[in-house]
C-alpha atoms as a PDB file:
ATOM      1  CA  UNK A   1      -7.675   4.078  14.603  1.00  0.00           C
ATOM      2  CA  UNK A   2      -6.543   5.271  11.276  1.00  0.00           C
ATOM      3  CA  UNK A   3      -7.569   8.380   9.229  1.00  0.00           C
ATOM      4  CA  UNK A   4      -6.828   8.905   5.997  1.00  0.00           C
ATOM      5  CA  UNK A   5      -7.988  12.456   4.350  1.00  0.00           C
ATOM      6  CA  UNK A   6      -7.678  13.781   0.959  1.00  0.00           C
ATOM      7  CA  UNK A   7      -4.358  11.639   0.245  1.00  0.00           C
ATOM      8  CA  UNK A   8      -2.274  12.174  -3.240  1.00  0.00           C
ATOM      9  CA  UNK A   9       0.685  10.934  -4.461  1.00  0.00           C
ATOM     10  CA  UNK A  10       2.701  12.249  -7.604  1.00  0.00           C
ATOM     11  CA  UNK A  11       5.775  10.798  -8.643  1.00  0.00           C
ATOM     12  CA  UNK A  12       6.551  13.715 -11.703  1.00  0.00           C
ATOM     13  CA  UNK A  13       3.756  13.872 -14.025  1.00  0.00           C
ATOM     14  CA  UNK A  14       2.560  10.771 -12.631  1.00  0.00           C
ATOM     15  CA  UNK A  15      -0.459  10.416 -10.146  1.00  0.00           C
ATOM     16  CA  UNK A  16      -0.203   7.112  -8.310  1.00  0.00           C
ATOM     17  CA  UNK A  17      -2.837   8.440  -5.720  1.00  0.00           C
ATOM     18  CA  UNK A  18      -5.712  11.011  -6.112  1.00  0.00           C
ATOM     19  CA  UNK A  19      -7.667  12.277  -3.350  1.00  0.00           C
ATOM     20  CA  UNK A  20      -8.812   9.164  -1.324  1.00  0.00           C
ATOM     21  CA  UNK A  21     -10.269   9.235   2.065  1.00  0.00           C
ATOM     22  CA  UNK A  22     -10.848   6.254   4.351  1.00  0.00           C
ATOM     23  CA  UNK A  23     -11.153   5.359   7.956  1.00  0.00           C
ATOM     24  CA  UNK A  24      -9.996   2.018   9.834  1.00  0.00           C
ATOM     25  CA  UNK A  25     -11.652   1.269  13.061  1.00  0.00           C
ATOM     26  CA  UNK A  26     -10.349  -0.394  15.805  1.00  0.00           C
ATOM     27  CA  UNK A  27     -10.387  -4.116  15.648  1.00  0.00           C
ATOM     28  CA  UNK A  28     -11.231  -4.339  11.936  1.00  0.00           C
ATOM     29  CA  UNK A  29      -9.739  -5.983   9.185  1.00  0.00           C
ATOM     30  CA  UNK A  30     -10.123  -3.848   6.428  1.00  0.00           C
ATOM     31  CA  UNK A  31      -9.499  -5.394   2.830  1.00  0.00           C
ATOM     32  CA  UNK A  32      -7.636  -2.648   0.410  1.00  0.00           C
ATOM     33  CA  UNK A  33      -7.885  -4.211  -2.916  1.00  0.00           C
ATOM     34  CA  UNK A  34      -6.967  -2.928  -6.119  1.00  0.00           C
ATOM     35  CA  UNK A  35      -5.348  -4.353  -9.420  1.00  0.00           C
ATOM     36  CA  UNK A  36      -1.655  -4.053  -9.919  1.00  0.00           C
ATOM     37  CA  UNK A  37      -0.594  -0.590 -10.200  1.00  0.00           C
ATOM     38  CA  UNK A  38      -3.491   0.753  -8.672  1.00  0.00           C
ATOM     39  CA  UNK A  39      -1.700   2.728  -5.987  1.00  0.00           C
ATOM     40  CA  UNK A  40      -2.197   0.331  -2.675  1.00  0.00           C
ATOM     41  CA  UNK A  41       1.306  -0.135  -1.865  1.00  0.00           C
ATOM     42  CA  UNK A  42       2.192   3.577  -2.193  1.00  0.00           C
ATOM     43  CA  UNK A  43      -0.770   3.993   0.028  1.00  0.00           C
ATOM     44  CA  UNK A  44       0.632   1.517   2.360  1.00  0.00           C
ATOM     45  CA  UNK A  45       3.785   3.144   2.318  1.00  0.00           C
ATOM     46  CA  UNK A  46       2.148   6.429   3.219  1.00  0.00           C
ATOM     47  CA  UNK A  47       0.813   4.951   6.009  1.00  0.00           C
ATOM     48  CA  UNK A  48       3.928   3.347   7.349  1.00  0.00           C
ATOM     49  CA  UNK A  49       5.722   6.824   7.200  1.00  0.00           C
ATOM     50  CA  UNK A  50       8.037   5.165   4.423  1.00  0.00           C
ATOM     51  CA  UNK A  51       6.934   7.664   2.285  1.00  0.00           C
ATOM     52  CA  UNK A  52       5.544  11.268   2.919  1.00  0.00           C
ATOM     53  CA  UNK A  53       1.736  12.543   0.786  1.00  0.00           C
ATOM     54  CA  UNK A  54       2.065  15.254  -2.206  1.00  0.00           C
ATOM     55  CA  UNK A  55      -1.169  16.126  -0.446  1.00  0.00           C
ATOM     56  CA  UNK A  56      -3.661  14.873   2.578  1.00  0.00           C
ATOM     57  CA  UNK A  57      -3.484  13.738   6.132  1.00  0.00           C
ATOM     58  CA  UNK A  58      -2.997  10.718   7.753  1.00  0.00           C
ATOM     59  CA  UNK A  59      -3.569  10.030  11.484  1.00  0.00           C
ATOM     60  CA  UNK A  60      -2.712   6.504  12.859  1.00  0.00           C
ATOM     61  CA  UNK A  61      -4.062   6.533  16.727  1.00  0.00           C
ATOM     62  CA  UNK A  62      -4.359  10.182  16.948  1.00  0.00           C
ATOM     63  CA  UNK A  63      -0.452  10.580  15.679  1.00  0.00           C
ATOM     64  CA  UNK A  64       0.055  12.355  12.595  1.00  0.00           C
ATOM     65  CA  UNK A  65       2.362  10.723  10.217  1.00  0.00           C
ATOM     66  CA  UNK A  66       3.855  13.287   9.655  1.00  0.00           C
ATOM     67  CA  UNK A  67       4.302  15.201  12.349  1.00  0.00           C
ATOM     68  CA  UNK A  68       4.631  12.488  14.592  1.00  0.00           C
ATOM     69  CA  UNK A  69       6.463   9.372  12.359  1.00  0.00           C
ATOM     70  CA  UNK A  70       8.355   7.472  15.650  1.00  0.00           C
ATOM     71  CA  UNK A  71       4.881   7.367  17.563  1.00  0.00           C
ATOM     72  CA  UNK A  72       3.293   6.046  14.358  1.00  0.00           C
ATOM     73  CA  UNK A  73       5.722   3.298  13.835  1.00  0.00           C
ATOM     74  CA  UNK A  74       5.687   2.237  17.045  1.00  0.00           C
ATOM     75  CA  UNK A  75       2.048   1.612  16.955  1.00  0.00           C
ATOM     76  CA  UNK A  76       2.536  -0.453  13.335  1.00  0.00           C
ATOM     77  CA  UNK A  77       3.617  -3.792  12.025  1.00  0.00           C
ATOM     78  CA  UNK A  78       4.437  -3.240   8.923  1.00  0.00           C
ATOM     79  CA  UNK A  79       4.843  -6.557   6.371  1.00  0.00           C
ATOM     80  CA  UNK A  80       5.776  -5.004   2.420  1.00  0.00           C
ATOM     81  CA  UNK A  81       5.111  -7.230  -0.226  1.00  0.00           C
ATOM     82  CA  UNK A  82       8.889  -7.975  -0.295  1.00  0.00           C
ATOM     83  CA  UNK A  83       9.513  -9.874   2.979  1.00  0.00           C
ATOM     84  CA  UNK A  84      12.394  -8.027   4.660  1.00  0.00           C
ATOM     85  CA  UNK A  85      14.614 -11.259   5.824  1.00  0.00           C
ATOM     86  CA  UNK A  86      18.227 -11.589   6.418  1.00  0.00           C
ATOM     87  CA  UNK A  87      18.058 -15.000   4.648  1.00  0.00           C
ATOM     88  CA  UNK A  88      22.123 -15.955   6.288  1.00  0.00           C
ATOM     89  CA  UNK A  89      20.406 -15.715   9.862  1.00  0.00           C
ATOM     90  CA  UNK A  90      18.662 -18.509  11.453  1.00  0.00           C
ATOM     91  CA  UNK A  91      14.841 -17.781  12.410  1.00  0.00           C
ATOM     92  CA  UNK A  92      15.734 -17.462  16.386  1.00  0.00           C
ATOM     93  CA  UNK A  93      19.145 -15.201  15.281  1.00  0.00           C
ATOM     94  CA  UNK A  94      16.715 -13.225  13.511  1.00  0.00           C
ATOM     95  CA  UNK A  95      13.586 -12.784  15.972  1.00  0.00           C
ATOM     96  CA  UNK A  96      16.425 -11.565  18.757  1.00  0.00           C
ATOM     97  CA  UNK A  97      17.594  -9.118  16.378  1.00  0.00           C
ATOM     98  CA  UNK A  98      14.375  -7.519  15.453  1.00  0.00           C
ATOM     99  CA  UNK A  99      13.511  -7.477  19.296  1.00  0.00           C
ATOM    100  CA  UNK A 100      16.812  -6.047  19.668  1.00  0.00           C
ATOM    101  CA  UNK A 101      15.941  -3.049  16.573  1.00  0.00           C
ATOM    102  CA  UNK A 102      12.740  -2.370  18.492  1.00  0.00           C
ATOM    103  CA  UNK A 103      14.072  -1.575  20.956  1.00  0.00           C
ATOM    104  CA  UNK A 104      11.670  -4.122  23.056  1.00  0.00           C
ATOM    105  CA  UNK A 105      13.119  -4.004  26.970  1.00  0.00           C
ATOM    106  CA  UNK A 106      15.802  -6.589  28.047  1.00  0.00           C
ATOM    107  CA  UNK A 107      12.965  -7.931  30.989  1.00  0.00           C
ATOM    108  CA  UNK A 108      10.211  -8.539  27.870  1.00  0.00           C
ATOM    109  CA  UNK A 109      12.391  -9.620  25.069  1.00  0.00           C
ATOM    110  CA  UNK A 110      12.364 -13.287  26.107  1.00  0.00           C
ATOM    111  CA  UNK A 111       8.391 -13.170  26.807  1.00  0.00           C
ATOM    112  CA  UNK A 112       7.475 -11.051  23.568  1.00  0.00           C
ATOM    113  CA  UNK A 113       9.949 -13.637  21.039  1.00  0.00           C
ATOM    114  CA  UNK A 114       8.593 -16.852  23.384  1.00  0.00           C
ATOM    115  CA  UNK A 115       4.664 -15.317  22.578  1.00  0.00           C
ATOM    116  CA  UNK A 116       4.906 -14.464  18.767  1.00  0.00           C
ATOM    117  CA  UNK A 117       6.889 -18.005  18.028  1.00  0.00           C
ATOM    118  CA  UNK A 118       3.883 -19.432  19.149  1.00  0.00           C
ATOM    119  CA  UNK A 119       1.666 -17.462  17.259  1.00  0.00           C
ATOM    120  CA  UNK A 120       3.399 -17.825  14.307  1.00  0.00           C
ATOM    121  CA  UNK A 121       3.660 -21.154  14.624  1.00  0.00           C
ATOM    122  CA  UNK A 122       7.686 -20.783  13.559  1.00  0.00           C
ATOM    123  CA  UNK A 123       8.911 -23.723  16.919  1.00  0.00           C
ATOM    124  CA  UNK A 124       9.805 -26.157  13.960  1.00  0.00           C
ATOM    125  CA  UNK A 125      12.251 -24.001  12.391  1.00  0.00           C
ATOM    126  CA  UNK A 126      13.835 -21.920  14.792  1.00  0.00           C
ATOM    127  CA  UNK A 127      17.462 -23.285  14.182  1.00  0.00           C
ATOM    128  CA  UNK A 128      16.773 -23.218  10.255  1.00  0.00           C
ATOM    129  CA  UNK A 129      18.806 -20.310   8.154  1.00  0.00           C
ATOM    130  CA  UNK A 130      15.621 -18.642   6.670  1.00  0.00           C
ATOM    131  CA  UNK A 131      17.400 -18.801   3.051  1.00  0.00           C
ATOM    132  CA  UNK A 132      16.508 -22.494   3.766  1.00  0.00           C
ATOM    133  CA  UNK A 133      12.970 -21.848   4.424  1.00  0.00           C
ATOM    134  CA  UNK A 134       9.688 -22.710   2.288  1.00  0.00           C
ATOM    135  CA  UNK A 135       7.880 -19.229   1.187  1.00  0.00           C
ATOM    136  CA  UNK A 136       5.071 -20.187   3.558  1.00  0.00           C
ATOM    137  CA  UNK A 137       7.398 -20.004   6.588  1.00  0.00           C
ATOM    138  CA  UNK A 138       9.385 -17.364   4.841  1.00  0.00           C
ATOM    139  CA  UNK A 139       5.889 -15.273   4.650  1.00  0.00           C
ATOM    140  CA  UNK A 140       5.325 -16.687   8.750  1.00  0.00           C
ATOM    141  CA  UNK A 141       9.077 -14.925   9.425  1.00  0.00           C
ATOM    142  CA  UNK A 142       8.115 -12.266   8.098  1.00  0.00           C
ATOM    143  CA  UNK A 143       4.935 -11.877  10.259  1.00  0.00           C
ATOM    144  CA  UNK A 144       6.788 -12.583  13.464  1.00  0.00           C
ATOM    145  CA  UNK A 145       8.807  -9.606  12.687  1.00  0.00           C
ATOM    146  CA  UNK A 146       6.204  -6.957  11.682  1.00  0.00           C
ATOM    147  CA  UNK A 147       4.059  -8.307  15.479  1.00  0.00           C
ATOM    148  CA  UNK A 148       7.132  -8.743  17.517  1.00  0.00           C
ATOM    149  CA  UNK A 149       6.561  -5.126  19.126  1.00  0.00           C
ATOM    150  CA  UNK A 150       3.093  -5.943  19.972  1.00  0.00           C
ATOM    151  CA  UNK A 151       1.935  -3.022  17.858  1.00  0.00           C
ATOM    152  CA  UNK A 152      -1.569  -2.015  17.642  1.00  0.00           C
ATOM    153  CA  UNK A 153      -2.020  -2.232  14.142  1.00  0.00           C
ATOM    154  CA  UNK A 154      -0.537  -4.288  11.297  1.00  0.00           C
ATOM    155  CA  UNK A 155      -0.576  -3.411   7.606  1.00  0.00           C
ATOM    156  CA  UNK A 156       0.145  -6.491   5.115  1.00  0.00           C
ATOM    157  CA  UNK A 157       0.838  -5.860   1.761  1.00  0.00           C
ATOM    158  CA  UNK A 158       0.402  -8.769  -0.475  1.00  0.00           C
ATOM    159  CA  UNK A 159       0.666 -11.709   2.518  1.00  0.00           C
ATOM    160  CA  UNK A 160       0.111 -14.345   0.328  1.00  0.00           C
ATOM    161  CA  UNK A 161       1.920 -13.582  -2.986  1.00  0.00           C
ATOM    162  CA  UNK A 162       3.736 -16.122  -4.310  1.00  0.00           C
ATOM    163  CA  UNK A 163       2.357 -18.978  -1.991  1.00  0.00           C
ATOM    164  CA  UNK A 164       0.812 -22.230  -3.240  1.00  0.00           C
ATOM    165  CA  UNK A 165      -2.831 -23.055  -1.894  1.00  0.00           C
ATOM    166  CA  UNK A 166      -1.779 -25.038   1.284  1.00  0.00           C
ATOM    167  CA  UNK A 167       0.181 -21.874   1.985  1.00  0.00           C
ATOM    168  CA  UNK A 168      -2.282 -19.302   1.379  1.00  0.00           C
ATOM    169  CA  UNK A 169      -4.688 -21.325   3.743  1.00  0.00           C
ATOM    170  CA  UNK A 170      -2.069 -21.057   6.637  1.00  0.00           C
ATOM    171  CA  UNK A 171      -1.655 -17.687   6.249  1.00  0.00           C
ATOM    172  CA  UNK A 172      -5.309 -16.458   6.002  1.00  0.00           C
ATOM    173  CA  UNK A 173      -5.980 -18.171   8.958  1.00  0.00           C
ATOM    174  CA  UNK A 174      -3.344 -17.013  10.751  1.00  0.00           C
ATOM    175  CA  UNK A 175      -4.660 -13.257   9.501  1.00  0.00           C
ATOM    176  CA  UNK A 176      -8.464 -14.411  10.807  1.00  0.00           C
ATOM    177  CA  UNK A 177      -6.697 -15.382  14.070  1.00  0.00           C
ATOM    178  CA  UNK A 178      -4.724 -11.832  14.034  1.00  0.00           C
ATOM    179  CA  UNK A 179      -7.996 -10.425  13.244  1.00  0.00           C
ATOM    180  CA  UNK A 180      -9.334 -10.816  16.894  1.00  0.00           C
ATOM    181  CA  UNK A 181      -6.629  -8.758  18.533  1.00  0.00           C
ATOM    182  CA  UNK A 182      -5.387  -5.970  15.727  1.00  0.00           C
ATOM    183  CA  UNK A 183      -6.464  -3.587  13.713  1.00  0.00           C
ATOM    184  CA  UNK A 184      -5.379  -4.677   9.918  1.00  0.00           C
ATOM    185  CA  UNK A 185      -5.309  -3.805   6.503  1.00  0.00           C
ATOM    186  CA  UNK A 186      -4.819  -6.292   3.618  1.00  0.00           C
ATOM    187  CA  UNK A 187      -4.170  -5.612   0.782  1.00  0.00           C
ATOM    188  CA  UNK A 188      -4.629  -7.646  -2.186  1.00  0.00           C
ATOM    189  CA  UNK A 189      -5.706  -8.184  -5.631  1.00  0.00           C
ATOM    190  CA  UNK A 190      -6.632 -12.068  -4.493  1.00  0.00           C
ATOM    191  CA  UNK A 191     -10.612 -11.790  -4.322  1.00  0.00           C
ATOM    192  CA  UNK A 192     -11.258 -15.137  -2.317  1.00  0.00           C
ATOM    193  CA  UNK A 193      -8.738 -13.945   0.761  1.00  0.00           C
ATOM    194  CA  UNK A 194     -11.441 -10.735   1.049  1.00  0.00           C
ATOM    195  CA  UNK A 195     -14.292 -12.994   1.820  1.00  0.00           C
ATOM    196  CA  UNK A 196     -12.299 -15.032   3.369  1.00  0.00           C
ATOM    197  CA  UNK A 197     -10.774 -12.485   6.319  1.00  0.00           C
ATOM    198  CA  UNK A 198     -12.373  -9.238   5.558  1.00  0.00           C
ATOM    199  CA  UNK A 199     -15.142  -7.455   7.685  1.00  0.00           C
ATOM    200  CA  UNK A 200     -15.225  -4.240   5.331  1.00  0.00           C
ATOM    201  CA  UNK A 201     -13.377  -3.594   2.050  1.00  0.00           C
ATOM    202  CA  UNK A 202     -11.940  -0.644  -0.173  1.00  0.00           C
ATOM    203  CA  UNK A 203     -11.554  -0.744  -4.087  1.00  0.00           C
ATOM    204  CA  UNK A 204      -8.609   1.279  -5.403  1.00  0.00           C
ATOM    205  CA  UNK A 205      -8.533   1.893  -9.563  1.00  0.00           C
ATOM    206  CA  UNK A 206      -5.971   4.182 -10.741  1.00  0.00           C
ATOM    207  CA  UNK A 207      -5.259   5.823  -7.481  1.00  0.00           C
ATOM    208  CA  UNK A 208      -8.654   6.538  -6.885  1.00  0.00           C
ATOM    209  CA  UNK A 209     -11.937   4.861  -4.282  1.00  0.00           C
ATOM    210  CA  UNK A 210     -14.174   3.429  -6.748  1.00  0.00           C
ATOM    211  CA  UNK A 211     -16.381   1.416  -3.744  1.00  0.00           C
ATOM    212  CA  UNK A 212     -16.379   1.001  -0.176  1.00  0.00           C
ATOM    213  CA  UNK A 213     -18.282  -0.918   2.378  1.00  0.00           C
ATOM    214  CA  UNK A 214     -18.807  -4.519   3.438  1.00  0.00           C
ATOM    215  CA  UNK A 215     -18.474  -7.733   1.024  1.00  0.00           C
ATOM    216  CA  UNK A 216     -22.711  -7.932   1.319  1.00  0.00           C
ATOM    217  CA  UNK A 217     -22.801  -4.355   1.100  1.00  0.00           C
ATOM    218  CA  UNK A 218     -21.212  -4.317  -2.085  1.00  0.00           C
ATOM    219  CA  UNK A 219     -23.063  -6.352  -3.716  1.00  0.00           C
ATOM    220  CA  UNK A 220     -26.166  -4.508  -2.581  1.00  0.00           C
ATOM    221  CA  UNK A 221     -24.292  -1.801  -4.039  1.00  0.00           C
ATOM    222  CA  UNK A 222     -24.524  -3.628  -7.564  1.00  0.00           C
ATOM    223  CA  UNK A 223     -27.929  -4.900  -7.283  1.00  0.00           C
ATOM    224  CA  UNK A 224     -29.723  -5.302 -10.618  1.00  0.00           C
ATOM    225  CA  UNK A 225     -26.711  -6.753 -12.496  1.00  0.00           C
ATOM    226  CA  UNK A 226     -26.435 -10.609 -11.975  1.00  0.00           C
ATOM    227  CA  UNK A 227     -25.174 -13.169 -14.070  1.00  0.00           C
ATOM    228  CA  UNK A 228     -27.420 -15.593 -16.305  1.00  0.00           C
ATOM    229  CA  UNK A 229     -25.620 -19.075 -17.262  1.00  0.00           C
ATOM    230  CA  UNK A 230     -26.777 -20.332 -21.023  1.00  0.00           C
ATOM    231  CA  UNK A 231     -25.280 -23.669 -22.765  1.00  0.00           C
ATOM    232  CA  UNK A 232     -26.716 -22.708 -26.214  1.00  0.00           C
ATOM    233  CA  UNK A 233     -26.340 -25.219 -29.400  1.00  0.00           C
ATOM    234  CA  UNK A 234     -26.458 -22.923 -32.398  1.00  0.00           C
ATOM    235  CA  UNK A 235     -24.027 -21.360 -34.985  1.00  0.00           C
ATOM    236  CA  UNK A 236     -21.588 -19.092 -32.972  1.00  0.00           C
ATOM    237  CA  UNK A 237     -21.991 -15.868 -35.094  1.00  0.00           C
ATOM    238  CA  UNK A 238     -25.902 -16.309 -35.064  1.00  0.00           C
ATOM    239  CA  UNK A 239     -26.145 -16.154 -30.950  1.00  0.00           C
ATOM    240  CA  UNK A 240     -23.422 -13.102 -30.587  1.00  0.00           C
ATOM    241  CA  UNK A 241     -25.724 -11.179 -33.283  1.00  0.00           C
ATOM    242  CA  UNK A 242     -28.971 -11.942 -31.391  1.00  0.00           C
ATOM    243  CA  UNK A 243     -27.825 -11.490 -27.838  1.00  0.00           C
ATOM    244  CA  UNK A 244     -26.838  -7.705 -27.787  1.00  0.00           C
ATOM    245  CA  UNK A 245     -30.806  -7.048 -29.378  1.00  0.00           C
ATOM    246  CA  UNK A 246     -32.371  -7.902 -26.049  1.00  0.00           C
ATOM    247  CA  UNK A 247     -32.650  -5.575 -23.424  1.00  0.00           C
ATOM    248  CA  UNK A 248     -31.689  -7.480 -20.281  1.00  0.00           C
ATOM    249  CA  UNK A 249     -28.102  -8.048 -21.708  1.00  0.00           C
ATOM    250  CA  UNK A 250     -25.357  -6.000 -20.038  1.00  0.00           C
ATOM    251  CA  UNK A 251     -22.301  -8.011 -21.874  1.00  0.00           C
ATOM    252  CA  UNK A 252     -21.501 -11.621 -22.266  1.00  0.00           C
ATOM    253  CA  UNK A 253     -18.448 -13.441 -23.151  1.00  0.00           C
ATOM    254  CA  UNK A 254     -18.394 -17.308 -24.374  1.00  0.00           C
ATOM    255  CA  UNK A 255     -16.668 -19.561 -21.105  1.00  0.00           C
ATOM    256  CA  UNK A 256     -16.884 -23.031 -22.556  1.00  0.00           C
ATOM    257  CA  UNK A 257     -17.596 -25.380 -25.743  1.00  0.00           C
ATOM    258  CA  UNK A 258     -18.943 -28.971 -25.193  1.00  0.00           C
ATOM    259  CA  UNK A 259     -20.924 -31.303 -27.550  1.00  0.00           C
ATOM    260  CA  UNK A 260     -21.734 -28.555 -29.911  1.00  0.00           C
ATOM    261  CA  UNK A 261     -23.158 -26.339 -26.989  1.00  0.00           C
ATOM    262  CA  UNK A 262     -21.652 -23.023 -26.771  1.00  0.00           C
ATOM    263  CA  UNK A 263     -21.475 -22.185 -22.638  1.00  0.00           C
ATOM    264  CA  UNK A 264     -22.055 -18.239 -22.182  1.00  0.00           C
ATOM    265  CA  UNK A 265     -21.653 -15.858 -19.112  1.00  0.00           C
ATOM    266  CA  UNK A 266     -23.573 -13.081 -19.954  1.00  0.00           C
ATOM    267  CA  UNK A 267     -24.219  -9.688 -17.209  1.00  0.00           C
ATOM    268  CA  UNK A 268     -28.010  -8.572 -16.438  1.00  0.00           C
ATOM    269  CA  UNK A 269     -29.412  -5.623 -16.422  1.00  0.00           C
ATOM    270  CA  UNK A 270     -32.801  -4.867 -14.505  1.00  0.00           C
ATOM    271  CA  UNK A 271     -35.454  -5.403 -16.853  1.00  0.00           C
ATOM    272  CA  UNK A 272     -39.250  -5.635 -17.221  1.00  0.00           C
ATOM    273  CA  UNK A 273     -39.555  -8.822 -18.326  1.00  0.00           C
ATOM    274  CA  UNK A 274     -37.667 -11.653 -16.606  1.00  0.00           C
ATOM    275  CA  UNK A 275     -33.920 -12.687 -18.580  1.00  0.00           C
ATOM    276  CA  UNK A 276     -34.681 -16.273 -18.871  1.00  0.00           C
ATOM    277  CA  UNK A 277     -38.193 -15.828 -20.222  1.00  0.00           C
ATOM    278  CA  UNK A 278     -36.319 -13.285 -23.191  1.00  0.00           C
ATOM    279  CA  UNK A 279     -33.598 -15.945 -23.148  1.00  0.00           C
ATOM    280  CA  UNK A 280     -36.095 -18.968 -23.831  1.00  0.00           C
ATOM    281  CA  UNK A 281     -38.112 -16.611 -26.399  1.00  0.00           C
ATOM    282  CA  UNK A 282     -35.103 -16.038 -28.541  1.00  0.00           C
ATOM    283  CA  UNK A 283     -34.079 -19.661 -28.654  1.00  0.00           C
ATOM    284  CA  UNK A 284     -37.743 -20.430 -29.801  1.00  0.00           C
ATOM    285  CA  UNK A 285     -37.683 -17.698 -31.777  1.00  0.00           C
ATOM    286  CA  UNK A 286     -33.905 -18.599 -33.485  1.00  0.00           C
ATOM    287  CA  UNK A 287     -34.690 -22.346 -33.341  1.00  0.00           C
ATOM    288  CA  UNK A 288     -31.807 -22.902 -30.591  1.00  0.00           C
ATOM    289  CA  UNK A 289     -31.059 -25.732 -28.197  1.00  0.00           C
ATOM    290  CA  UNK A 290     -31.054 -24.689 -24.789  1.00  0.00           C
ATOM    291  CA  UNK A 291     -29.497 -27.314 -22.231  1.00  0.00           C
ATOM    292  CA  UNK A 292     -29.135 -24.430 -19.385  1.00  0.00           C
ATOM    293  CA  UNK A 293     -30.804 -21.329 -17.726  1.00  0.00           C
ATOM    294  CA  UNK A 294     -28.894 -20.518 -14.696  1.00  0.00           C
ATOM    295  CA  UNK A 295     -28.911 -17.251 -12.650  1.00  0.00           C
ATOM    296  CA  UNK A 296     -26.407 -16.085 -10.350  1.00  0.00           C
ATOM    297  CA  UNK A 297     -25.798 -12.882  -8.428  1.00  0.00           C
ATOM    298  CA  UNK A 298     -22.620 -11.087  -8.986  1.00  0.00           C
ATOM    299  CA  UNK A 299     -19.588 -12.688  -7.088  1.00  0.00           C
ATOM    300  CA  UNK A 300     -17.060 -10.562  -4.918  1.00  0.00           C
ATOM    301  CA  UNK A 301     -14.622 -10.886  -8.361  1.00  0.00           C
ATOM    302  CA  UNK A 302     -17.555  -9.825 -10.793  1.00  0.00           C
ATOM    303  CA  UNK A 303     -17.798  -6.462  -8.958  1.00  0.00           C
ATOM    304  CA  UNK A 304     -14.086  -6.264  -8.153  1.00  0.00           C
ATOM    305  CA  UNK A 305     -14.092  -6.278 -12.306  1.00  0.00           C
ATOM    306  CA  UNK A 306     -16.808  -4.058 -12.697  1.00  0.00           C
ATOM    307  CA  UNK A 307     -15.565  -1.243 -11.016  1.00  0.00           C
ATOM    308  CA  UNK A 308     -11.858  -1.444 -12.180  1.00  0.00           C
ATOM    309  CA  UNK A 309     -12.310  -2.589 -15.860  1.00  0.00           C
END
């Protein structure tokens, strides 16, 4: 459904994207996450023929972007991080003239604003000015208006920014519900809305693919690191001088301090021997107080750190 091959971006000196290649298949929701600045909304905006490459192809069902930008819109719903309202208009005012902008045919207009109302669940506020809306229904608007065509494909940049948890609930399952019907990419830098909606995901890192493949995939893809858990009473200096000695310690960072036990997060590396056993030597060893051995493996955010830290 989509192709993307060998795609750069330069803005002067600067490289915003460097050579990535992906593919989109029909019917999936693909998760395209990245920190800030990592180069997914220039990406985005590549796609959505806002922008043209430095370098690379894109293809969005069979169209070149390029080549062939009116048959690629036509075939996107496009929702930027920056919700393009007309915040004087009332919701209905506004549906009617997006229909109108798409050129959607006088016969389907009624049928098409009628269908994606509904879907959007917007009935409630149809007579509201949208300056008078809540960002949730703001973020709903601004939905309606990148589906209204019935395109093939929709491309959401950011879809929950800004939105308070009630909100962000709405609209990820209004995405899982999209998710049946379109093809989509999401992209992010909010980890829980990838396992959340996601069937496959990308990780962008300074305009480059550092990973690809499914949420389980991935962390197959980091197997051998997992987290170990350790509330530790003993003098703070004394367990960060012991704990880079053993072997099966990646890193570790101190997460909490209660009743004189220091609570530590600390990354695994594949060893001989098994972590805790080490752990529980060196506390013998160092006459600490242990209160907690707990093992973990690596969460969607502890790779999505790992591979752009």
């Amino acid at each position: 459904m989509i192709e993307v091959r060998n795609l750069s971006k330069r803005y002067g000196i600067t490289q915003a994207v460097r050579d990535v290649s992906f593919e989109v298949k029909r019917g999936e929701v693909l998760g395209f996450l990245g920190p800030n600045g990592a180069g997914k909304t220039t990406t985005m905006k590549i796609i959505t023929c806002y922008i043209p490459p430095t370098d690379g192809t894109v293809s969005v069902a069979g169209f070149d972007i390029l080549e062939n930008p009116l048959d690629v819109r036509k075939r996107i719903g496009y929702l930027p991080e920056s919700t393009p309202l007309y915040t004087d208009l009332m919701v209905e005012e506004y549906l009617y003239f997006i229909a109108q902008m798409r050129q959607i045919p006088l016969s389907l207009r009624q049928q098409r604003i009628k269908k994606i109302i509904e879907t959007c669940s917007l009935k409630e506020v149809l007579k509201k000015d949208i300056g008078q809306l809540s960002k949730g229904f703001k973020q709903r608007v601004g939905l309606a208006q990148a589906m209204i065509h019935d395109p093939d494909i929709l491309i959401l940049d950011e879809p929950t920014s800004g939105l308070d948890p009630n909100q962000i609930i709405e609209i990820r399952q209004l995405i899982k519900k999209l998710g049946k019907e379109k093809t989509i990419i999401l992209s992010t830098h909010i980890l829980p809305e990838v396992s959340a909606t996601c069937d496959r995901v990308i990780i962008i890192n300074e305009g480059q693919l550092v990973a690809s493949g499914t949420p389980s995939e991935l962390q197959e893809q980091a197997a051998g690191d997992t987290i170990l858990y350790s509330s530790i009473k003993a003098l703070k200096k004394d367990i960060e001088s012991v704990l880079p000695t053993l072997d099966f310690v990646k890193e570790f960072r101190l997460i909490d301090t209660q009743d004189s036990f220091l609570r530590y997060k600390i990354i695994t590396q594949k060893t001989e021997s098994d972590p805790g056993e080490q752990l529980f030597s060196a506390a013998v060893k160092n006459n600490w107080i242990l209160s907690e051995i707990h093992k973990e493996n690596l969460s969607m955010e502890d790779i999505f750190l790992k591979l752009t830290s």
